[in-house]
N, C-alpha and C. Protein backbone atom coordinates (compact mmCIF):
# COMPACT_ATOMS: atom_id res chain seq x y z
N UNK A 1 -88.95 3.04 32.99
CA UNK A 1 -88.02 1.96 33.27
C UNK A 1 -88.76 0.83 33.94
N UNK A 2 -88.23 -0.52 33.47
CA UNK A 2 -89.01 -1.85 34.19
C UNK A 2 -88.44 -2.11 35.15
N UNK A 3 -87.82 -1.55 35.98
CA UNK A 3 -87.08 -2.39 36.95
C UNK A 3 -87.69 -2.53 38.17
N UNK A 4 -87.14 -4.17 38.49
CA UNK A 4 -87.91 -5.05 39.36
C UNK A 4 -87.42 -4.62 41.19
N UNK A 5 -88.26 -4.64 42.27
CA UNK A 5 -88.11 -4.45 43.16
C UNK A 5 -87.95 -3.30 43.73
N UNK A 6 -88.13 -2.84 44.74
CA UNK A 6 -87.49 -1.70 45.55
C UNK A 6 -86.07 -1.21 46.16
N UNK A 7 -85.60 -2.37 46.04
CA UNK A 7 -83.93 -2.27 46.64
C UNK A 7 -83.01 -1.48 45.72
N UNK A 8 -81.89 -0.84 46.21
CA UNK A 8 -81.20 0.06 45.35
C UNK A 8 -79.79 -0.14 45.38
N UNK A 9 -79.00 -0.06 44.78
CA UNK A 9 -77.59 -0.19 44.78
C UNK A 9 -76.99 1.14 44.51
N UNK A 10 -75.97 1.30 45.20
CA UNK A 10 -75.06 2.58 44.63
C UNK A 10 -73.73 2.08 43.44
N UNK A 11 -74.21 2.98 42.53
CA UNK A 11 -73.09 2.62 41.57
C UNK A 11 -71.96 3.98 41.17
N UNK A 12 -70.37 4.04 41.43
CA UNK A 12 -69.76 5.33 41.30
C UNK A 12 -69.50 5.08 39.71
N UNK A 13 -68.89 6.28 39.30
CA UNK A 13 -68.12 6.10 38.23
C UNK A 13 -67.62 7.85 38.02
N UNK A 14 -66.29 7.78 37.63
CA UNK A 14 -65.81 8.46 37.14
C UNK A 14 -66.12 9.75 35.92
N UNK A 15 -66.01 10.79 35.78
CA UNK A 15 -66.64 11.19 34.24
C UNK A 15 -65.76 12.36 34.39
N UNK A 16 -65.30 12.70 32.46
CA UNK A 16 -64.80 14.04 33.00
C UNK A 16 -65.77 15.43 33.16
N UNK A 17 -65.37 16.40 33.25
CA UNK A 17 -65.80 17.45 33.35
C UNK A 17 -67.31 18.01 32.31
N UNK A 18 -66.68 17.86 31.44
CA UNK A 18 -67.41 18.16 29.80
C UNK A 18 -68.41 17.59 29.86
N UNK A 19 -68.00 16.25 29.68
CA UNK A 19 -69.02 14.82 29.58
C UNK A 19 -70.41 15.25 31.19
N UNK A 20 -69.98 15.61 32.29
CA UNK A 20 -70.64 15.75 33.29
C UNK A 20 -71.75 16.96 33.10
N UNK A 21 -71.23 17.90 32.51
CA UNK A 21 -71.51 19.25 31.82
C UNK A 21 -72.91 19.08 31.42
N UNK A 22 -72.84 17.92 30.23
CA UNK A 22 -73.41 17.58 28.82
C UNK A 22 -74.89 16.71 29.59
N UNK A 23 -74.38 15.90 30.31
CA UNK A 23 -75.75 15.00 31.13
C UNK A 23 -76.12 16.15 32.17
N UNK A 24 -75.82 16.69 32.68
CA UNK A 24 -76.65 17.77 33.57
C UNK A 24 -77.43 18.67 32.57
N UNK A 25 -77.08 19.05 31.87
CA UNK A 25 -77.71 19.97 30.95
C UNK A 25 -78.97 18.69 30.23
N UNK A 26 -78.96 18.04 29.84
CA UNK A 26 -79.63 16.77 29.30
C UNK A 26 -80.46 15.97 29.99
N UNK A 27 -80.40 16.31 32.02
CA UNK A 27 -81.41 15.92 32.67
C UNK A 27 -82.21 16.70 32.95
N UNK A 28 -81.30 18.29 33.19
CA UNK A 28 -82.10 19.64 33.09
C UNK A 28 -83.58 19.17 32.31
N UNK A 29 -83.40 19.11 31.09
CA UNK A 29 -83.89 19.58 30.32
C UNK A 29 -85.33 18.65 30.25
N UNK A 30 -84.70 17.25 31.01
CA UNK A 30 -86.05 16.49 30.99
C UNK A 30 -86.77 16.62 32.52
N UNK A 31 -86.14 17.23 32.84
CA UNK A 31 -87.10 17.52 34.31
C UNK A 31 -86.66 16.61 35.21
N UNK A 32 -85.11 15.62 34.99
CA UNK A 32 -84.79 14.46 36.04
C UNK A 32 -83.44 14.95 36.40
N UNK A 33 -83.13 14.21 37.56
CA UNK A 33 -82.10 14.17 38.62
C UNK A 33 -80.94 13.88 37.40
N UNK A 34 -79.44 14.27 37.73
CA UNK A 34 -78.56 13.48 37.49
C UNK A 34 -78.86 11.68 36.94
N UNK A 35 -78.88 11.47 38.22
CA UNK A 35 -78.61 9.87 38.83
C UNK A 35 -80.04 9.34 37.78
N UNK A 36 -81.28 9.82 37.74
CA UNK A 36 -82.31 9.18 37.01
C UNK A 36 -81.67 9.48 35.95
N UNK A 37 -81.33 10.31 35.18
CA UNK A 37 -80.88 10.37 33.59
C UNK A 37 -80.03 9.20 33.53
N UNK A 38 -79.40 9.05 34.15
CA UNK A 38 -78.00 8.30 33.80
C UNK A 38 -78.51 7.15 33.99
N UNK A 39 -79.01 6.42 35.19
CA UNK A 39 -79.39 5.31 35.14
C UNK A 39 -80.49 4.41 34.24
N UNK A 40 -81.36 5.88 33.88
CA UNK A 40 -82.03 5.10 32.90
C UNK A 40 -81.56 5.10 31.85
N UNK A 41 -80.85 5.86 31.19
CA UNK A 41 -79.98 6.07 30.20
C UNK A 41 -79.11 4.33 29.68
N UNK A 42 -78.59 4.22 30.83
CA UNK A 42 -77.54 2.90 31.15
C UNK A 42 -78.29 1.67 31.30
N UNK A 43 -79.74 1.98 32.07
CA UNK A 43 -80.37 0.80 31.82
C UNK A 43 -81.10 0.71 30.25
N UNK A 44 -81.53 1.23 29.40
CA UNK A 44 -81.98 1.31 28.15
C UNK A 44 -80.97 0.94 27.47
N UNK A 45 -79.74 1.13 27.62
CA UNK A 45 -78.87 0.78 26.63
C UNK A 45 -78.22 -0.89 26.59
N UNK A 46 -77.64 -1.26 28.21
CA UNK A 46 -78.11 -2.17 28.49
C UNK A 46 -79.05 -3.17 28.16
N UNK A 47 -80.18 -3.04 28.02
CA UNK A 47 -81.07 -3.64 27.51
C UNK A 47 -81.23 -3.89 25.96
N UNK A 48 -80.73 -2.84 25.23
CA UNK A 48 -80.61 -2.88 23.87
C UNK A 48 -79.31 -3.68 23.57
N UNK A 49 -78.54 -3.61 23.99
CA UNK A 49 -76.86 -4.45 23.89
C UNK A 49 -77.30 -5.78 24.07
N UNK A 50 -78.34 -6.40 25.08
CA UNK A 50 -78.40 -7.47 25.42
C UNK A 50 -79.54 -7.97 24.13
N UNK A 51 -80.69 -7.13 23.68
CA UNK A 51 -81.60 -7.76 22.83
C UNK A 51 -80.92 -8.01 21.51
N UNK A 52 -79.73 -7.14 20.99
CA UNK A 52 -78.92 -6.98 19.91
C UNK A 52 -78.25 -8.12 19.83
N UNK A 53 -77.53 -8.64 21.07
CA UNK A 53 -77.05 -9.96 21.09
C UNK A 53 -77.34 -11.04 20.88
N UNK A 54 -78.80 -11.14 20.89
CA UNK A 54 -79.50 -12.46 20.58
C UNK A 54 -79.79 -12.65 18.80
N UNK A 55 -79.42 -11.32 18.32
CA UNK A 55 -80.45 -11.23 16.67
C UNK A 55 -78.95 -11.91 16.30
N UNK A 56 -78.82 -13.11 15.44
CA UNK A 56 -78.23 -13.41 14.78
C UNK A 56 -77.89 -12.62 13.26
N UNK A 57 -76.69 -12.36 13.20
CA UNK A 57 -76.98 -11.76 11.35
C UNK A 57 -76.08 -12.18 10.44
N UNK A 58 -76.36 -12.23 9.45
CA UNK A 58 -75.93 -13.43 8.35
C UNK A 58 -75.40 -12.68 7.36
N UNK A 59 -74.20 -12.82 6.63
CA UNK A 59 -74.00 -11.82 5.08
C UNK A 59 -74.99 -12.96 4.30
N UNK A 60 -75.09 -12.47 3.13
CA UNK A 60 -76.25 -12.72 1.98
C UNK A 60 -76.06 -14.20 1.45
N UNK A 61 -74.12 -14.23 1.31
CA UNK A 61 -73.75 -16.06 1.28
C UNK A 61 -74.42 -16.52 2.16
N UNK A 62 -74.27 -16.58 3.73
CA UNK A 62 -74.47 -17.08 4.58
C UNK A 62 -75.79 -17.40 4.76
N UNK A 63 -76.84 -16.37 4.14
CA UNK A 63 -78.40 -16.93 4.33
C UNK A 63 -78.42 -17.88 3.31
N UNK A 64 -78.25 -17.44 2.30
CA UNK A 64 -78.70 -18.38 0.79
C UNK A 64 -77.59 -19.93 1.55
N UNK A 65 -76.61 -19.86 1.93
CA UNK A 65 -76.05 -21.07 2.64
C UNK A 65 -77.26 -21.98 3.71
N UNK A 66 -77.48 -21.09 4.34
CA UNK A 66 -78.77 -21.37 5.80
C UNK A 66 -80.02 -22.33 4.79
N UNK A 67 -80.46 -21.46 3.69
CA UNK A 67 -81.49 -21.81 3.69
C UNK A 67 -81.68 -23.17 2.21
N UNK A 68 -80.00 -23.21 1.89
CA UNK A 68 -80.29 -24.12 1.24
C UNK A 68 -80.67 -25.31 1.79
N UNK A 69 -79.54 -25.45 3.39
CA UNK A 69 -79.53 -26.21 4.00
C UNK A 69 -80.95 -26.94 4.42
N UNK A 70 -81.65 -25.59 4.65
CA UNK A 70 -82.93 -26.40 5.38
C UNK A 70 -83.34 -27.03 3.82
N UNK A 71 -83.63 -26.46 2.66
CA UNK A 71 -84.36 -26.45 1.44
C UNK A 71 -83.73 -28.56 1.15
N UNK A 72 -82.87 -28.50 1.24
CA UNK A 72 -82.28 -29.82 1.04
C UNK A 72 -81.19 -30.08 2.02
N UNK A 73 -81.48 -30.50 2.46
CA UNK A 73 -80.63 -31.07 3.57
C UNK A 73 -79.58 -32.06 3.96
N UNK A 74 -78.30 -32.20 3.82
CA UNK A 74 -77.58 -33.34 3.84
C UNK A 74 -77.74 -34.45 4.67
N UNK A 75 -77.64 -35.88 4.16
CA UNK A 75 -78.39 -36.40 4.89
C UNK A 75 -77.17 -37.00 6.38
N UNK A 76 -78.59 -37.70 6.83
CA UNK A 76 -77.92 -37.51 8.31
C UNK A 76 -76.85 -38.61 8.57
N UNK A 77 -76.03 -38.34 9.89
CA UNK A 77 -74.98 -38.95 9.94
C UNK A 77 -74.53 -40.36 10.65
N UNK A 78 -73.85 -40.68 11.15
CA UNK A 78 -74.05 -42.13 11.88
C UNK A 78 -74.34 -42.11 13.13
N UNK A 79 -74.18 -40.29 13.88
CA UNK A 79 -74.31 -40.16 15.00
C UNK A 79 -75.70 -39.70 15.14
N UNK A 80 -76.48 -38.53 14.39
CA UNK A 80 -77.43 -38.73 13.92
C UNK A 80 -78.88 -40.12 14.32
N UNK A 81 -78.34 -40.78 13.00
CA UNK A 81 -79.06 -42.06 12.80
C UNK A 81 -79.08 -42.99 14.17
N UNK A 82 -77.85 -43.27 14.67
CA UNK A 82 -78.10 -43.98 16.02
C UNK A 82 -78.61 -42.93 17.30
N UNK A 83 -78.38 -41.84 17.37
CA UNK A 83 -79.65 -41.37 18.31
C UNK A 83 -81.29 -41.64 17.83
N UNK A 84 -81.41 -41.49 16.77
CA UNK A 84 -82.77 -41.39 16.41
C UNK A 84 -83.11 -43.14 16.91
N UNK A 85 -82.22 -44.08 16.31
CA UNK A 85 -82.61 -45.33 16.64
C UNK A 85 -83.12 -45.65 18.06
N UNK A 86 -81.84 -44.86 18.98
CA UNK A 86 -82.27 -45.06 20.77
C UNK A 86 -83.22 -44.25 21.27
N UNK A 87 -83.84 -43.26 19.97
CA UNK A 87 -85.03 -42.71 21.05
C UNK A 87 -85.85 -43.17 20.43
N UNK A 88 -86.14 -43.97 18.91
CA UNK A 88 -87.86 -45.12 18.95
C UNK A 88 -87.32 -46.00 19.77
N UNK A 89 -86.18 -46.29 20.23
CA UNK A 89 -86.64 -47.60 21.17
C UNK A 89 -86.75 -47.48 22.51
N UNK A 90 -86.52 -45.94 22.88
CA UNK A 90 -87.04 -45.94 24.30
C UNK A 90 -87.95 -44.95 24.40
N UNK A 91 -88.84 -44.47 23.04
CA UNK A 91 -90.38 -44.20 23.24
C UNK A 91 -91.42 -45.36 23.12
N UNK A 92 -90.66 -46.30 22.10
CA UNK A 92 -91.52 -47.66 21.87
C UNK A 92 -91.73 -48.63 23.35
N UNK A 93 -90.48 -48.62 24.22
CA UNK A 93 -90.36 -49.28 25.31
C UNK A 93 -91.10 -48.91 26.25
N UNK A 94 -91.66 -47.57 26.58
CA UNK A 94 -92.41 -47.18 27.51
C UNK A 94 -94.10 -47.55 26.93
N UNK A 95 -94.20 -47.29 25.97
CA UNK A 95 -96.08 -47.65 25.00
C UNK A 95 -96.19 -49.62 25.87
């Protein structure tokens, strides 16, 4: 596990019986505490929920849509065009 610092928090939670059963037998088995199974458990998953969140995913319309876009591109708009205008003239203004 990567986790940063020395400080520790207590975290409770509820579980039933079975379920409690199932992770004791499952930390047994790796040679860790309760509390280390679980937490690393929760932090790995955690971490996967959060990297999962960033992958964008597309049905097959939606790419061939994506990439026509870049492939040809509609052209740009009036809001567009007048930003582009105010930033050559206030990169040109500083030269």
């Amino acid at each position: 596990m990567e986790m940063e610092g020395n400080r520790t928090a207590r975290v409770e939670a509820r579980i039933a019986p079975e379920a409690l059963a199932v992770i004791k037998r499952a930390a047994e088995m790796q040679g860790r505490s309760v509390s280390d199974f679980v937490v690393s458990a929760a932090y790995d998953t955690a971490k996967r929920a959060i990297e999962e969140a960033r992958i964008v995913r597309l049905s097959l319309a939606d790419q061939r849509a994506f990439v026509q876009a870049l492939l040809d591109p509609p052209p740009p708009g009036e809001g567009l065009t007048k930003a582009a205008a105010d930033h050559r003239r206030l990169i040109e203004g500083r030269r």
